[in-house]
Protein backbone atom coordinates (compact mmCIF):
# COMPACT_ATOMS: atom_id res chain seq x y z
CA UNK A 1 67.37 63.43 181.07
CA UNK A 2 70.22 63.30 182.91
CA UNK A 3 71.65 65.87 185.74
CA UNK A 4 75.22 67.90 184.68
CA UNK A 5 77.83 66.45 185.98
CA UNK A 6 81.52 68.15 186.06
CA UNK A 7 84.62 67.97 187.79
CA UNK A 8 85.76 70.70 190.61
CA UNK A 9 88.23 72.91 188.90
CA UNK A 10 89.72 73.10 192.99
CA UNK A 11 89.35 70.19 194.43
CA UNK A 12 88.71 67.39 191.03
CA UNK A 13 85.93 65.89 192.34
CA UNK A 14 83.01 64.84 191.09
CA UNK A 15 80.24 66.68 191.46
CA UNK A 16 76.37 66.47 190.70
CA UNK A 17 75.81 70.06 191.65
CA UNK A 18 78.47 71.61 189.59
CA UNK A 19 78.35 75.60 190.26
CA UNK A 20 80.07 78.13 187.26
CA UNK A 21 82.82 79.83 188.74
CA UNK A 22 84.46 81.28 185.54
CA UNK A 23 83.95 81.41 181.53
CA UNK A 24 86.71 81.61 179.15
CA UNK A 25 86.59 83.28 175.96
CA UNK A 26 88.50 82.58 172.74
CA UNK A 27 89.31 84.37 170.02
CA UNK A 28 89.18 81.33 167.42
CA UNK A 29 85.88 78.94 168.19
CA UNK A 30 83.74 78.08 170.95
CA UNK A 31 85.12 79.13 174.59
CA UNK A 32 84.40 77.21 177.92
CA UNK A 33 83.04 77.12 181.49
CA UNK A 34 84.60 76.49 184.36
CA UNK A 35 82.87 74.44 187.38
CA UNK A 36 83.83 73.86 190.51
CA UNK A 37 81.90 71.84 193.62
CA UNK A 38 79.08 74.05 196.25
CA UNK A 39 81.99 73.49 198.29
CA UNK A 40 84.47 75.09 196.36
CA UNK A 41 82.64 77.60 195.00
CA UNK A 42 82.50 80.55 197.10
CA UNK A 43 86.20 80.17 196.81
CA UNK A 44 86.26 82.38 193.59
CA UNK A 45 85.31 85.61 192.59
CA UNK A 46 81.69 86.48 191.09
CA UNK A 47 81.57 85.65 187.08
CA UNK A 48 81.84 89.12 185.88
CA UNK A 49 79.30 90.10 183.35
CA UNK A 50 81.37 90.52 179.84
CA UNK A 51 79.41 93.65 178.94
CA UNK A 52 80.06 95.26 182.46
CA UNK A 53 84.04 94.73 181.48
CA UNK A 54 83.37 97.30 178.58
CA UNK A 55 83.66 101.05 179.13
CA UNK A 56 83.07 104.06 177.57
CA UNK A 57 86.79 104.49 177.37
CA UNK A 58 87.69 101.65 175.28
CA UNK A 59 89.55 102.62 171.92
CA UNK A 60 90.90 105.79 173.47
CA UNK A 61 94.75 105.97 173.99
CA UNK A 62 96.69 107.56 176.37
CA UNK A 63 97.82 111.15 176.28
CA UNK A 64 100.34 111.31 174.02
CA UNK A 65 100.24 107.95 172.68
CA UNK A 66 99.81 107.45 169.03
């Protein structure tokens, strides 16, 4: 089997080692990762976890909002 292989989303290159740096969800069919090189990498912020982006607040509107 062969090793992934993806581009840099920074820098384009090539890259044998690819590293996720985001995910991006859609509303209509499959979403998408996002790579970029072990160079590059530490260059973005940590993937957040989607359930952690969830609180206990969501659905709730603001005070007199209707």
């Amino acid at each position: 089997m062969n090793p992934p292989v993806r581009m840099c989303v920074r820098c384009c290159l090539i890259t044998p080692d690819p590293v996720l740096v985001s995910e991006v969800h859609q509303g209509s069919g499959p979403g998408f990762n996002v790579y970029a090189c072990p160079e590059c990498a530490p260059r973005f912020p940590p993937v957040p976890d989607v359930l952690d982006l969830l609180t206990p607040q969501r659905g709730k509107r603001p005070e007199g909002e209707r």
